[in-house]
C-alpha atoms as a PDB file:
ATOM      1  CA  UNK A   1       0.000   0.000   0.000  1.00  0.00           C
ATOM      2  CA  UNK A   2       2.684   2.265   0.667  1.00  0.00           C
ATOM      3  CA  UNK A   3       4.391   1.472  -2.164  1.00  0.00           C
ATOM      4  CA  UNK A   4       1.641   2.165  -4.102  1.00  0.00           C
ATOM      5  CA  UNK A   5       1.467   5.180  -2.896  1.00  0.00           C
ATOM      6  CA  UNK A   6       4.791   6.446  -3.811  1.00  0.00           C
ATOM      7  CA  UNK A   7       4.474   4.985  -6.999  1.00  0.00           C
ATOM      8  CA  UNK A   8       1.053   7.207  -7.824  1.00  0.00           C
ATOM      9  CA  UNK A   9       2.903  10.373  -6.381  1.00  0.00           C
ATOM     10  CA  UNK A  10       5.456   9.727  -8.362  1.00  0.00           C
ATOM     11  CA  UNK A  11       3.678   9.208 -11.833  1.00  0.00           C
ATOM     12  CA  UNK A  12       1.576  12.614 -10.808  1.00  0.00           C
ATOM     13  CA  UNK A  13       5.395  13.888 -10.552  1.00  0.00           C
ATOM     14  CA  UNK A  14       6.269  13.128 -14.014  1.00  0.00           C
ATOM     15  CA  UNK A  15       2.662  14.156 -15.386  1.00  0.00           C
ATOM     16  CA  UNK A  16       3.289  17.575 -13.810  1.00  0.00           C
ATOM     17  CA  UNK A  17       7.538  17.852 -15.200  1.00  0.00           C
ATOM     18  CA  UNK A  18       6.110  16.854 -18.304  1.00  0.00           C
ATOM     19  CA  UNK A  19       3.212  18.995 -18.537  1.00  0.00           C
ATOM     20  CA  UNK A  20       5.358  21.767 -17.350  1.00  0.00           C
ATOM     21  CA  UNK A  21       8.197  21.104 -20.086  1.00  0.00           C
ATOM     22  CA  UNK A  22       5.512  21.127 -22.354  1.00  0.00           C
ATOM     23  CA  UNK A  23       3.787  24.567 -21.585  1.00  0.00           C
ATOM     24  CA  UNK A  24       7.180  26.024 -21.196  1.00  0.00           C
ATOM     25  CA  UNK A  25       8.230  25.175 -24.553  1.00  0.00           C
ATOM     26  CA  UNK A  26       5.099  26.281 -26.174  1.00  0.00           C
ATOM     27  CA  UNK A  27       5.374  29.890 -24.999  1.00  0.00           C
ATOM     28  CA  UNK A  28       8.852  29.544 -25.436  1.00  0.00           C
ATOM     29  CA  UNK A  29       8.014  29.472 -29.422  1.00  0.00           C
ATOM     30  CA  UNK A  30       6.089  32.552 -29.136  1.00  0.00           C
ATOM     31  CA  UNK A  31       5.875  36.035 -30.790  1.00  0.00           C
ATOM     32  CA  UNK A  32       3.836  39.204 -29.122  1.00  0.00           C
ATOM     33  CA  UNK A  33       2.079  41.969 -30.388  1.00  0.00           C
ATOM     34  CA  UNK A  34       2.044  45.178 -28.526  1.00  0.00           C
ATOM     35  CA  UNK A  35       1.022  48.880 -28.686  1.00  0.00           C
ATOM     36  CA  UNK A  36       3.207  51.547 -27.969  1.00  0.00           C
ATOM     37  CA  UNK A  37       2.158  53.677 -25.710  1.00  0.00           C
ATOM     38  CA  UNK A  38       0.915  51.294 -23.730  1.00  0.00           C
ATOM     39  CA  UNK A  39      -1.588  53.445 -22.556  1.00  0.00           C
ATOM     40  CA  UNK A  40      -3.255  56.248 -23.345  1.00  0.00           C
ATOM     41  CA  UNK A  41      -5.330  59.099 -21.519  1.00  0.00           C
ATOM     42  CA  UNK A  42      -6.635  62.069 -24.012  1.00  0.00           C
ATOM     43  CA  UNK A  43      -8.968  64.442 -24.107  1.00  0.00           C
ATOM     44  CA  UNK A  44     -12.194  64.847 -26.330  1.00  0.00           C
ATOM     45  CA  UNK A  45     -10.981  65.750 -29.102  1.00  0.00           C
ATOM     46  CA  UNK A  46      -7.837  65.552 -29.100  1.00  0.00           C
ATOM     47  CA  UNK A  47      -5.214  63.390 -31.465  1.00  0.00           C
ATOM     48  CA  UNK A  48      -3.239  60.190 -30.724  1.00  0.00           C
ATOM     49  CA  UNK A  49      -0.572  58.499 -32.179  1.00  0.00           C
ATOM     50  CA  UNK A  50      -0.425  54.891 -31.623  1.00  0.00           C
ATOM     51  CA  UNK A  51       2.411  52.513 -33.241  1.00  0.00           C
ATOM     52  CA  UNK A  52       1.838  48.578 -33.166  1.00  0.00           C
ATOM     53  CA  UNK A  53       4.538  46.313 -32.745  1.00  0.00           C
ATOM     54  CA  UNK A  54       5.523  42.321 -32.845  1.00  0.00           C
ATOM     55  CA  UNK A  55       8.246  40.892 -30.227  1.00  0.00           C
ATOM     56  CA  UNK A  56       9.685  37.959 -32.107  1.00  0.00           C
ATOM     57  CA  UNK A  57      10.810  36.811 -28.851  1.00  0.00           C
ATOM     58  CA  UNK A  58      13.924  35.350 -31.225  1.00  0.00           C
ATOM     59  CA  UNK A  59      11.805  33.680 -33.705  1.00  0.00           C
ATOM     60  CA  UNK A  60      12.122  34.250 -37.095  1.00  0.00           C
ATOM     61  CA  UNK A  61       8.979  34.718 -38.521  1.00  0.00           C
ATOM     62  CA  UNK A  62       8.665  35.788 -42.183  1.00  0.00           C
ATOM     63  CA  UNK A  63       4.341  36.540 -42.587  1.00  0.00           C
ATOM     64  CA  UNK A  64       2.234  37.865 -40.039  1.00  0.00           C
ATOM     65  CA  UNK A  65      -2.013  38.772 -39.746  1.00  0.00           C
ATOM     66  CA  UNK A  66      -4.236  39.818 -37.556  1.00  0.00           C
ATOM     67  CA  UNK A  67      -7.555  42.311 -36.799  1.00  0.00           C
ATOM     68  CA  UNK A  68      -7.292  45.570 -34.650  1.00  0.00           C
ATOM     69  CA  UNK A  69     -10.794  46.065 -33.087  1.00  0.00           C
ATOM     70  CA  UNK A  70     -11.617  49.781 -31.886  1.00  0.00           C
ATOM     71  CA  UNK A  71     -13.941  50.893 -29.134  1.00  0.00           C
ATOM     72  CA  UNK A  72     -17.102  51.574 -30.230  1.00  0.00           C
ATOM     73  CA  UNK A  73     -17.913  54.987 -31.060  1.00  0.00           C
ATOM     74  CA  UNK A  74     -14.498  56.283 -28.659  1.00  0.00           C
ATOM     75  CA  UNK A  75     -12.281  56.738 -31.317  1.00  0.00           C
ATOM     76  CA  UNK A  76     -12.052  58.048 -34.983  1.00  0.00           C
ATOM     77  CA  UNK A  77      -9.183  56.262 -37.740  1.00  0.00           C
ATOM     78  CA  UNK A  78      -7.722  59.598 -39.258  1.00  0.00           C
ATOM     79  CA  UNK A  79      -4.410  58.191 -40.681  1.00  0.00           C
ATOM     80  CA  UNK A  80      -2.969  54.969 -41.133  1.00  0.00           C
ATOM     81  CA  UNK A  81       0.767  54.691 -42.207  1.00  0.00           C
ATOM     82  CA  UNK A  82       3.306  51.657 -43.251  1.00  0.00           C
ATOM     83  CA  UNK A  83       6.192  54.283 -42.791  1.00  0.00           C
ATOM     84  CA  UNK A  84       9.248  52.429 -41.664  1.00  0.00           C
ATOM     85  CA  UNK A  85       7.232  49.216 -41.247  1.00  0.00           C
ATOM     86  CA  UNK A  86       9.108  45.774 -40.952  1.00  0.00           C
ATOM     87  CA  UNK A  87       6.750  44.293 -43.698  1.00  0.00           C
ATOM     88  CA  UNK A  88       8.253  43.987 -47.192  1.00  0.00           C
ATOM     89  CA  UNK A  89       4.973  43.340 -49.157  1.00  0.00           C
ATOM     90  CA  UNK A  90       0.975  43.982 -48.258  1.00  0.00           C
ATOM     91  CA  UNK A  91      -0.798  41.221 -48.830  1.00  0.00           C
ATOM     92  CA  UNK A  92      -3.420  43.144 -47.276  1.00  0.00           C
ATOM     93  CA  UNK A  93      -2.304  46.905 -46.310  1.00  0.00           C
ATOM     94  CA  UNK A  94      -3.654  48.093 -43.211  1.00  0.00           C
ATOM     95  CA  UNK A  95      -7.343  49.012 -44.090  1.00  0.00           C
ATOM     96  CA  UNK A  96      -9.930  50.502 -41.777  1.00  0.00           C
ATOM     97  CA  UNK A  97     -13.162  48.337 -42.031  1.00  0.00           C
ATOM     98  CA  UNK A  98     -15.698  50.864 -40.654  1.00  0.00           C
ATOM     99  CA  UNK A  99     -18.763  48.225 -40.905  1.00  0.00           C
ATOM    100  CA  UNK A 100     -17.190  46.219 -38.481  1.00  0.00           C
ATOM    101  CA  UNK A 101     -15.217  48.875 -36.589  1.00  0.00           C
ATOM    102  CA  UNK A 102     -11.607  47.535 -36.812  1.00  0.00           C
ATOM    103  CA  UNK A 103      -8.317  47.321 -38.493  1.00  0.00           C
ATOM    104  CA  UNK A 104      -7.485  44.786 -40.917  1.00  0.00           C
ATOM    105  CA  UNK A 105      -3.536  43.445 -42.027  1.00  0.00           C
ATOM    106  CA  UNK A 106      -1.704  40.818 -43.521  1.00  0.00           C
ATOM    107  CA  UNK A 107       2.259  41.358 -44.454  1.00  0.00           C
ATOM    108  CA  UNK A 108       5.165  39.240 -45.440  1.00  0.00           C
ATOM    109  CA  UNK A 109       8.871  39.180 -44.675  1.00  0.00           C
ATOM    110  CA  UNK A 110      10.912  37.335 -47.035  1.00  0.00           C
ATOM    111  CA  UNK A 111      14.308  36.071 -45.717  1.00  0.00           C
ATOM    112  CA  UNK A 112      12.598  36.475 -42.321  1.00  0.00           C
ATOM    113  CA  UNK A 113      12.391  38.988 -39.297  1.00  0.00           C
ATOM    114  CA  UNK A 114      13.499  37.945 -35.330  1.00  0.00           C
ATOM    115  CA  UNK A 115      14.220  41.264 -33.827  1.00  0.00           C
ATOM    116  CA  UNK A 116      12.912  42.300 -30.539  1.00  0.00           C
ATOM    117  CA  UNK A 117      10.885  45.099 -32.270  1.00  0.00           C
ATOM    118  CA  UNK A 118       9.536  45.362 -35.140  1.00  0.00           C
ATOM    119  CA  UNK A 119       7.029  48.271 -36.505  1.00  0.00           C
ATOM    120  CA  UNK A 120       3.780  46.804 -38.353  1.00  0.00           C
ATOM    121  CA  UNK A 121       2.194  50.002 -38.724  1.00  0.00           C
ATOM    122  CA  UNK A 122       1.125  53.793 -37.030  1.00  0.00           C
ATOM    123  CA  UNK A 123      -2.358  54.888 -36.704  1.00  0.00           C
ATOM    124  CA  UNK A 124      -3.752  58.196 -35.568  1.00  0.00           C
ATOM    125  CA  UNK A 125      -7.140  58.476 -34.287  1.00  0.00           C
ATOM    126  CA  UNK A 126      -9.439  61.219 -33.210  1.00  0.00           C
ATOM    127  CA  UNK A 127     -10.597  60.852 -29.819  1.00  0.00           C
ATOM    128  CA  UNK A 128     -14.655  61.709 -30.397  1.00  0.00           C
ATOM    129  CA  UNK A 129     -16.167  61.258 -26.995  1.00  0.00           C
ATOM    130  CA  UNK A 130     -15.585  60.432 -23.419  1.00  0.00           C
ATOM    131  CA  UNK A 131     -15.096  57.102 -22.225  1.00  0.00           C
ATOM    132  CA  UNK A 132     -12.599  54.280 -21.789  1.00  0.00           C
ATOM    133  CA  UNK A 133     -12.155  51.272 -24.381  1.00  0.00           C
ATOM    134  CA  UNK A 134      -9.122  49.124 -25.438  1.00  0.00           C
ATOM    135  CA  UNK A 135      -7.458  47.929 -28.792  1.00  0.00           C
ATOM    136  CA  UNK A 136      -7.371  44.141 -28.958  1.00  0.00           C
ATOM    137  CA  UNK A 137      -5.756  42.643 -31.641  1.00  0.00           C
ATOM    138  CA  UNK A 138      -7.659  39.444 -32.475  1.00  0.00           C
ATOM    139  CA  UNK A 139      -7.573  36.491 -34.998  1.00  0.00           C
ATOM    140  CA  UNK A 140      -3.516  37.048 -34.918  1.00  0.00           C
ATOM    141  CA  UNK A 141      -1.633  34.388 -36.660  1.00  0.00           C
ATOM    142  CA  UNK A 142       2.575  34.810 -36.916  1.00  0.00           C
ATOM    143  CA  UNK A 143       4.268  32.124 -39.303  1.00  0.00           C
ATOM    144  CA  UNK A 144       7.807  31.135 -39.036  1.00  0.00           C
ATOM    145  CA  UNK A 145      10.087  31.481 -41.687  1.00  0.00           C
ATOM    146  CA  UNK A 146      11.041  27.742 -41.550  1.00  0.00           C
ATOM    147  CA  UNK A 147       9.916  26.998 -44.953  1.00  0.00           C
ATOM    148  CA  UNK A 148       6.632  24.853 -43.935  1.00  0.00           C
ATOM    149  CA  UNK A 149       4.714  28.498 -42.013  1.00  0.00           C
ATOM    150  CA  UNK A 150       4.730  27.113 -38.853  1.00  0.00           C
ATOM    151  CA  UNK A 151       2.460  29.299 -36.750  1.00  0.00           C
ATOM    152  CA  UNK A 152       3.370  30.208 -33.748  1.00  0.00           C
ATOM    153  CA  UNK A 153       1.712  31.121 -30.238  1.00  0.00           C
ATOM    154  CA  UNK A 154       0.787  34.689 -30.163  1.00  0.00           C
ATOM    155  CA  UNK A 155       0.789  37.074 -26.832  1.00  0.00           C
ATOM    156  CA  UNK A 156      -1.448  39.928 -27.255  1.00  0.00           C
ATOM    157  CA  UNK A 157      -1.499  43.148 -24.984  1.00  0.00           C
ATOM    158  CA  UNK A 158      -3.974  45.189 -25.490  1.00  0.00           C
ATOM    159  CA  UNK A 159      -4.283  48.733 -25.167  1.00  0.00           C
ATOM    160  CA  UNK A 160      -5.998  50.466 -22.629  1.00  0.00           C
ATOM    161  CA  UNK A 161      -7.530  54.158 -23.764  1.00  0.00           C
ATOM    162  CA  UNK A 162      -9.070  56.704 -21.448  1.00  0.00           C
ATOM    163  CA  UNK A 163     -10.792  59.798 -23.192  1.00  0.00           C
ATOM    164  CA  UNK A 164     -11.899  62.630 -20.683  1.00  0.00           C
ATOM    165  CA  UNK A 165     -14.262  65.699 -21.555  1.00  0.00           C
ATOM    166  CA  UNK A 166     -11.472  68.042 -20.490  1.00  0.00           C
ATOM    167  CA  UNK A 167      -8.083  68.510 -22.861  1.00  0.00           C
ATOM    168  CA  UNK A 168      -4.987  67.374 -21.742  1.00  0.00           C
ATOM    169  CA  UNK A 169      -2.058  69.242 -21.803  1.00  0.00           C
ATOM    170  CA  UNK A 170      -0.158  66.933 -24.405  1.00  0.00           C
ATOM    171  CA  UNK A 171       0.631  66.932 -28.115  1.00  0.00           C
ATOM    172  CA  UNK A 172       1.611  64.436 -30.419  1.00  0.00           C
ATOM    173  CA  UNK A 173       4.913  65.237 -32.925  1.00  0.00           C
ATOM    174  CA  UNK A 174       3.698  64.748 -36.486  1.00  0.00           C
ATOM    175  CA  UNK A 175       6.942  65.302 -39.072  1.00  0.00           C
ATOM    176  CA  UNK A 176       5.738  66.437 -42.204  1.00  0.00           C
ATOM    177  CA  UNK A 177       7.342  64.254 -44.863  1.00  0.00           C
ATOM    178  CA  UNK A 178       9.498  65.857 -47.915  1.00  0.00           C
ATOM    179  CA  UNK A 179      11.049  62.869 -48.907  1.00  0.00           C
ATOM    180  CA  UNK A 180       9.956  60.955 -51.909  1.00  0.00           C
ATOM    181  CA  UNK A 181       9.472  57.069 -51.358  1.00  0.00           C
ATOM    182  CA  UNK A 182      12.265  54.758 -51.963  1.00  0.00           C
ATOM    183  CA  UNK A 183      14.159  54.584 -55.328  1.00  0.00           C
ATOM    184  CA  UNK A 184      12.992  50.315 -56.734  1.00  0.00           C
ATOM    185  CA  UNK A 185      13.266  48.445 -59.547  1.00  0.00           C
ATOM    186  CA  UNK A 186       9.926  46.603 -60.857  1.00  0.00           C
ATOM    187  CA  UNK A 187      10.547  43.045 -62.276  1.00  0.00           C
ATOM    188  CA  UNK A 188       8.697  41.805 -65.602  1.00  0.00           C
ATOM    189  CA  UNK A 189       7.542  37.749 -65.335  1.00  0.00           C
ATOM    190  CA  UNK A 190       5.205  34.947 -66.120  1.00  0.00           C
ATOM    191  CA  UNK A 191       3.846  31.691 -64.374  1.00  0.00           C
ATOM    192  CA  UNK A 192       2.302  29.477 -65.885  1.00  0.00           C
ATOM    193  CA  UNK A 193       0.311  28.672 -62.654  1.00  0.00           C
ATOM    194  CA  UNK A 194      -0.591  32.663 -62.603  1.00  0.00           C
ATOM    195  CA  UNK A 195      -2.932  34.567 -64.426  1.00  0.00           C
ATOM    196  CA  UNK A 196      -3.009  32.276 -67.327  1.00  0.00           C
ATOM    197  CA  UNK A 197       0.266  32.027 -67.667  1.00  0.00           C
ATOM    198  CA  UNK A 198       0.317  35.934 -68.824  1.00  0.00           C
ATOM    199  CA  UNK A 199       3.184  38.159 -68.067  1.00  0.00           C
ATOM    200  CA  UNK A 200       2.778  40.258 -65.039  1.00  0.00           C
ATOM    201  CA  UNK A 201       4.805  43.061 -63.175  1.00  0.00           C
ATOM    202  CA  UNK A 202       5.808  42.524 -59.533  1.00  0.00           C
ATOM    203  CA  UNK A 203       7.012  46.069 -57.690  1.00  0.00           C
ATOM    204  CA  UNK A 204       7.105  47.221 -54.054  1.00  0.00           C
ATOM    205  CA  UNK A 205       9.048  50.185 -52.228  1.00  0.00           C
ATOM    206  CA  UNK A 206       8.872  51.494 -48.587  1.00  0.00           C
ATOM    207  CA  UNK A 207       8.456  54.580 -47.545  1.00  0.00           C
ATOM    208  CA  UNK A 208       9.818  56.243 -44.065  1.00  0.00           C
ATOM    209  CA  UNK A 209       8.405  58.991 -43.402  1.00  0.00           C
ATOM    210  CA  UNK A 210       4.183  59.113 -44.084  1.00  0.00           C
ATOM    211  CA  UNK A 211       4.083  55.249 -45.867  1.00  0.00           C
ATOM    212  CA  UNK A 212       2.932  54.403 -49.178  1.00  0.00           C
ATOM    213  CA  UNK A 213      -0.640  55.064 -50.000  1.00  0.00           C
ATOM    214  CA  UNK A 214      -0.558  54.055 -53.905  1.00  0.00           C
ATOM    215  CA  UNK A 215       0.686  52.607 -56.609  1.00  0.00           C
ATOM    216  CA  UNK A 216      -0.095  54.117 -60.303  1.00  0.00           C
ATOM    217  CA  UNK A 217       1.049  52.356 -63.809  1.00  0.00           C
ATOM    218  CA  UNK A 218       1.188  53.797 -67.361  1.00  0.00           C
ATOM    219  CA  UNK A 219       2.155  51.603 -69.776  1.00  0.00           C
ATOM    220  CA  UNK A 220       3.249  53.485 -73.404  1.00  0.00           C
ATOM    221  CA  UNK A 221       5.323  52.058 -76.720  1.00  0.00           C
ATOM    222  CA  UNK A 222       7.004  55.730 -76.493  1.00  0.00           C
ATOM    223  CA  UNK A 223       9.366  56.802 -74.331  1.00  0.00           C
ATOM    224  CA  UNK A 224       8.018  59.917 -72.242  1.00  0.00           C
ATOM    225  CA  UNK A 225       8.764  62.614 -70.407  1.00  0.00           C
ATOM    226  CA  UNK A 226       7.710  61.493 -66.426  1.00  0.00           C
ATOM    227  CA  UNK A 227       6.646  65.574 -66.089  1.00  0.00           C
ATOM    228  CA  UNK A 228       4.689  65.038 -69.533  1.00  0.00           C
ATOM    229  CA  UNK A 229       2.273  61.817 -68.743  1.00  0.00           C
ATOM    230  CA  UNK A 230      -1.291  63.439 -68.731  1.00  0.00           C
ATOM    231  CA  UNK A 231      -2.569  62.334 -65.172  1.00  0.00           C
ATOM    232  CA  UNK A 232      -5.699  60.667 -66.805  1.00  0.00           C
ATOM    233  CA  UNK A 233      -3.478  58.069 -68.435  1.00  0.00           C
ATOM    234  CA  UNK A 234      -2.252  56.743 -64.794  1.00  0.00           C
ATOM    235  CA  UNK A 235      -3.889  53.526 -63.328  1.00  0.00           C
ATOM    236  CA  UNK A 236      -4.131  52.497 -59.927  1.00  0.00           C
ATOM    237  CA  UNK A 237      -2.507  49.214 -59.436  1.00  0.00           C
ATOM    238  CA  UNK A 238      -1.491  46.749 -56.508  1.00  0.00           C
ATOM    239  CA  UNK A 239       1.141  44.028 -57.401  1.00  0.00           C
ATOM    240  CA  UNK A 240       1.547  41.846 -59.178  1.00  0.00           C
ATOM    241  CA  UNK A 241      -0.188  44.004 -61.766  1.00  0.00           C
ATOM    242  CA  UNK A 242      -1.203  41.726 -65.307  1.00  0.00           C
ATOM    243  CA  UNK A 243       0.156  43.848 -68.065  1.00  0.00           C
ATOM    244  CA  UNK A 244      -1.820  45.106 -71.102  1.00  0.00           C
ATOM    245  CA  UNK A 245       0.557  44.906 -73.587  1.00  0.00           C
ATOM    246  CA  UNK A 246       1.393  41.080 -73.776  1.00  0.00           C
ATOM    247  CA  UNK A 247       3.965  41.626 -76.275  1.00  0.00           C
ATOM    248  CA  UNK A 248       6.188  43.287 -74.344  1.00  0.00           C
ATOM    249  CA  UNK A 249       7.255  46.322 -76.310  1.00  0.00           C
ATOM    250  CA  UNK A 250       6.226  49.423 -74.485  1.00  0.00           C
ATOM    251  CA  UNK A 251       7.802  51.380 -71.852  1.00  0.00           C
ATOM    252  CA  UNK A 252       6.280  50.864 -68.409  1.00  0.00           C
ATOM    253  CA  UNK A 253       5.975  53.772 -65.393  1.00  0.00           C
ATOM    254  CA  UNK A 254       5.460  52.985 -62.027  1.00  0.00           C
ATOM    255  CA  UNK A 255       4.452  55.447 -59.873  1.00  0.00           C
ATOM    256  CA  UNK A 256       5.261  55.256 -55.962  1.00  0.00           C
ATOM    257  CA  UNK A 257       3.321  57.560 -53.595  1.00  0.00           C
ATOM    258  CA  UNK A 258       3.436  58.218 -50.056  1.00  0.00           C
ATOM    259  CA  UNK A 259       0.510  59.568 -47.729  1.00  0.00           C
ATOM    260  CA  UNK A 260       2.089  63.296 -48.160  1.00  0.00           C
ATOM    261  CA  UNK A 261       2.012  62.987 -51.530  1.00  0.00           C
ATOM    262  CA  UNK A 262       5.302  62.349 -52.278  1.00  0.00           C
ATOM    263  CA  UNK A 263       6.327  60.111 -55.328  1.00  0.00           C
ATOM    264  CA  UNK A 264       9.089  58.450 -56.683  1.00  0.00           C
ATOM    265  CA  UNK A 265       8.769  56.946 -60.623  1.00  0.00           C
ATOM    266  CA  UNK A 266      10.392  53.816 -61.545  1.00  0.00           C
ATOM    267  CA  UNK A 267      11.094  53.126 -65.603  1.00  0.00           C
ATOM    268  CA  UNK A 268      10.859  49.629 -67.179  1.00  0.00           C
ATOM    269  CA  UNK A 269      11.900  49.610 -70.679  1.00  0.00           C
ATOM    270  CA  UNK A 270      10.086  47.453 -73.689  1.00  0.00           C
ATOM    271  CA  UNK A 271      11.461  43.773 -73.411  1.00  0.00           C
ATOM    272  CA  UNK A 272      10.988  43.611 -77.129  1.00  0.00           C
ATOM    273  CA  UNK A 273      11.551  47.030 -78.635  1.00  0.00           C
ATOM    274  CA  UNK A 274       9.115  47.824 -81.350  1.00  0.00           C
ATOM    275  CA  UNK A 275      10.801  47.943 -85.187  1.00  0.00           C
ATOM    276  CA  UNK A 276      11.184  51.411 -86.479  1.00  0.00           C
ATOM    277  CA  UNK A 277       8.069  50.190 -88.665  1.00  0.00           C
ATOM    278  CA  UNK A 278       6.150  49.073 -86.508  1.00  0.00           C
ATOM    279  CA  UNK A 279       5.391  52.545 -85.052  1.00  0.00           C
ATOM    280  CA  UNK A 280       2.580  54.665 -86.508  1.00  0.00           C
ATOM    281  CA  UNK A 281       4.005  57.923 -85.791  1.00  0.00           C
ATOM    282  CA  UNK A 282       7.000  57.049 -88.018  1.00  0.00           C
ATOM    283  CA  UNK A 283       5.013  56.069 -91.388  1.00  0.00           C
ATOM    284  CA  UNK A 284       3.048  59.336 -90.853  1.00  0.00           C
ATOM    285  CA  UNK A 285       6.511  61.381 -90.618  1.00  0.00           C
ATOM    286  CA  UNK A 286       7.264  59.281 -93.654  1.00  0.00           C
ATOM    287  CA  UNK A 287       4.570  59.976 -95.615  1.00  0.00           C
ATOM    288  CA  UNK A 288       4.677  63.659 -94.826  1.00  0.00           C
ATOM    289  CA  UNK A 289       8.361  63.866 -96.255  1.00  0.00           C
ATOM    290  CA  UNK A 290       7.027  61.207 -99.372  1.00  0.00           C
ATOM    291  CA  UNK A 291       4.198  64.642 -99.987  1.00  0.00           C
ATOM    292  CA  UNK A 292       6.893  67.243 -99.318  1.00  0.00           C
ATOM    293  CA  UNK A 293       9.637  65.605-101.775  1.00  0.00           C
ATOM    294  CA  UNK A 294       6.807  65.201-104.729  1.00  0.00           C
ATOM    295  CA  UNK A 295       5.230  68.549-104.365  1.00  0.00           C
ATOM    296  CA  UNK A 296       8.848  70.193-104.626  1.00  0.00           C
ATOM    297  CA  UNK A 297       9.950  68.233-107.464  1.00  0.00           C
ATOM    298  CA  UNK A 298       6.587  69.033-108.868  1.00  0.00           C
ATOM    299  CA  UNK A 299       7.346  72.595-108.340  1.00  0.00           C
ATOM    300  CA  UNK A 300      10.309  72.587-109.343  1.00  0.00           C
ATOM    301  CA  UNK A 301       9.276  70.993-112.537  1.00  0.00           C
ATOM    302  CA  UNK A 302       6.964  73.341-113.373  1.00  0.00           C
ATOM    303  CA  UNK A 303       9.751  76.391-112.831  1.00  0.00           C
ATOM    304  CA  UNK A 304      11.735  74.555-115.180  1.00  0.00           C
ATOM    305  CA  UNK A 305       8.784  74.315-117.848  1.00  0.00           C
ATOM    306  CA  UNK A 306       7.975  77.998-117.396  1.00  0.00           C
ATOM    307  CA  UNK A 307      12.149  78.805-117.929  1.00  0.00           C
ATOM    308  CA  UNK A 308      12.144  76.236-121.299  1.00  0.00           C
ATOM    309  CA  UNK A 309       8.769  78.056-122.507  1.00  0.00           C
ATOM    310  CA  UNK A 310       9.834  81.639-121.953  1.00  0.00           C
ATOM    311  CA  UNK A 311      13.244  80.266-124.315  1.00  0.00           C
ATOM    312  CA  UNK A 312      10.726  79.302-126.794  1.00  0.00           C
END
């Protein structure tokens, strides 16, 4: 009986060790998201700044999602910015959904990120009433950049807001961004598994200051002037954009700007440069010269009847 004993103790022992190891190595493989301030006390009406962050906690993670749900009716999205961000390419740029009242975002890192702090985004609200609320990040998923997108577990800290009906003697440092976004080089390709197997142009650029807010392509067989591209001929585009001409022969502009309205133009020339006669404008230069050369030598022959007649 006593033995017994000991032996039960015992197994309950190694359940607990076990258990233990167990827990501690699943948070050990963990990343956390966090707001910075931590908290915040403002007054109605009034502007915040808030920046979100993920803790890798020495992972390296290389894609990263998640929802940002607001207070009801406490707090107004006036700006949201990728400036400086840790994500190399949107797959969903952060986007307020005002149906549902919250913050939407999906990024990638490719090669992987696993420093202590990493920027996702910025996002300034207007405080509208008095009242206290929090920003929870839900449905977060972080995926390490072991090449199967292992998730990991994901700590969440939410933040706690406080808006009073008096203003508080604060203010919030907003740098007004001169700086155009950063200089990149689109890339022309084709998968067979994409799009039909058309060709396609993949492009991305960061910028640090305000963040990009768009992407605009023109696609021309001439070679223009950036200052001379009427601003009707400009598209709005996300990558990877499907290009319109399939043949490959025109120049394409893509247009970079930031939330300040700073932009920054990238150039990719024709793949396949059209022939000198394949271009329309050149036949109708030639045919103008043809017209010109005939009605001088016409003219000229009729100077040289009127000089034989006048001999006569």
């Amino acid at each position: 009986m006593q033995k017994s004993k000991l032996q039960l103790r015992f197994q309950k022992l190694v359940i607990v060790i076990v258990v233990g190891f167990m827990v501690s190595a699943s948070w050990a493989q963990a990343a956390s998201f966090y707001f910075e301030p931590g908290a915040q006390e403002v007054g109605v009406g009034q502007v915040i700044l808030v920046n979100f962050f993920i803790d890798t906690q020495g992972e390296k993670i290389n894609a990263l999602e998640g929802i940002i749900k607001l207070p009801t009716d406490l707090l107004e999205v006036q700006r949201l910015s990728d400036g400086n961000t840790i994500i190399n390419f949107w797959a969903e740029k952060p986007i307020f959904d005002e149906e549902n009242n919250q913050i939407r975002f999906s990024g990638i890192i490719p090669g992987g990120f696993s420093e202590k702090s990493g920027l996702i985004f910025s996002a300034t609200f207007f405080a509208r009433e008095q009242g206290e609320g929090k920003l929870e990040v839900q449905e977060a998923k972080v995926l390490l950049n072991d090449g199967k997108g292992t998730a990991v577990n994901v700590l969440i800290s939410p933040l706690e807001i406080i808006v009073s009906n008096q203003a508080l003697p604060f203010s919030i440092e907003v740098k007004e961004d001169l700086e155009p976004p950063e200089a990149f080089m689109p890339e022309i390709a084709n998968d067979s598994n994409m799009f039909e197997g058309k060709w396609f142009l993949a492009f991305a650029t960061q910028d640090k200051g305000s963040g990009i807010a768009d992407y605009e392509i023109y696609e021309t067989t001439r070679k223009k002037e950036t200052t001379r591209i009427d601003a009707n001929h400009w598209v709005k585009a996300r990558s990877p954009y499907i290009l319109k001409d399939q043949n490959l022969q025109s120049y394409i502009y893509v247009k970079a700007v930031d939330n300040d309205g700073n932009e920054r133009i990238a150039i990719v020339k024709p793949r396949y440069p059209m022939k000198w006669y394949e271009i329309w404008e050149n036949w109708v230069i030639l045919i103008m010269v043809v017209i010109f050369l005939l009605l001088f030598i016409s003219r000229l022959s009729r100077i040289r009847s009127k000089g034989e007649w006048k001999k006569q």
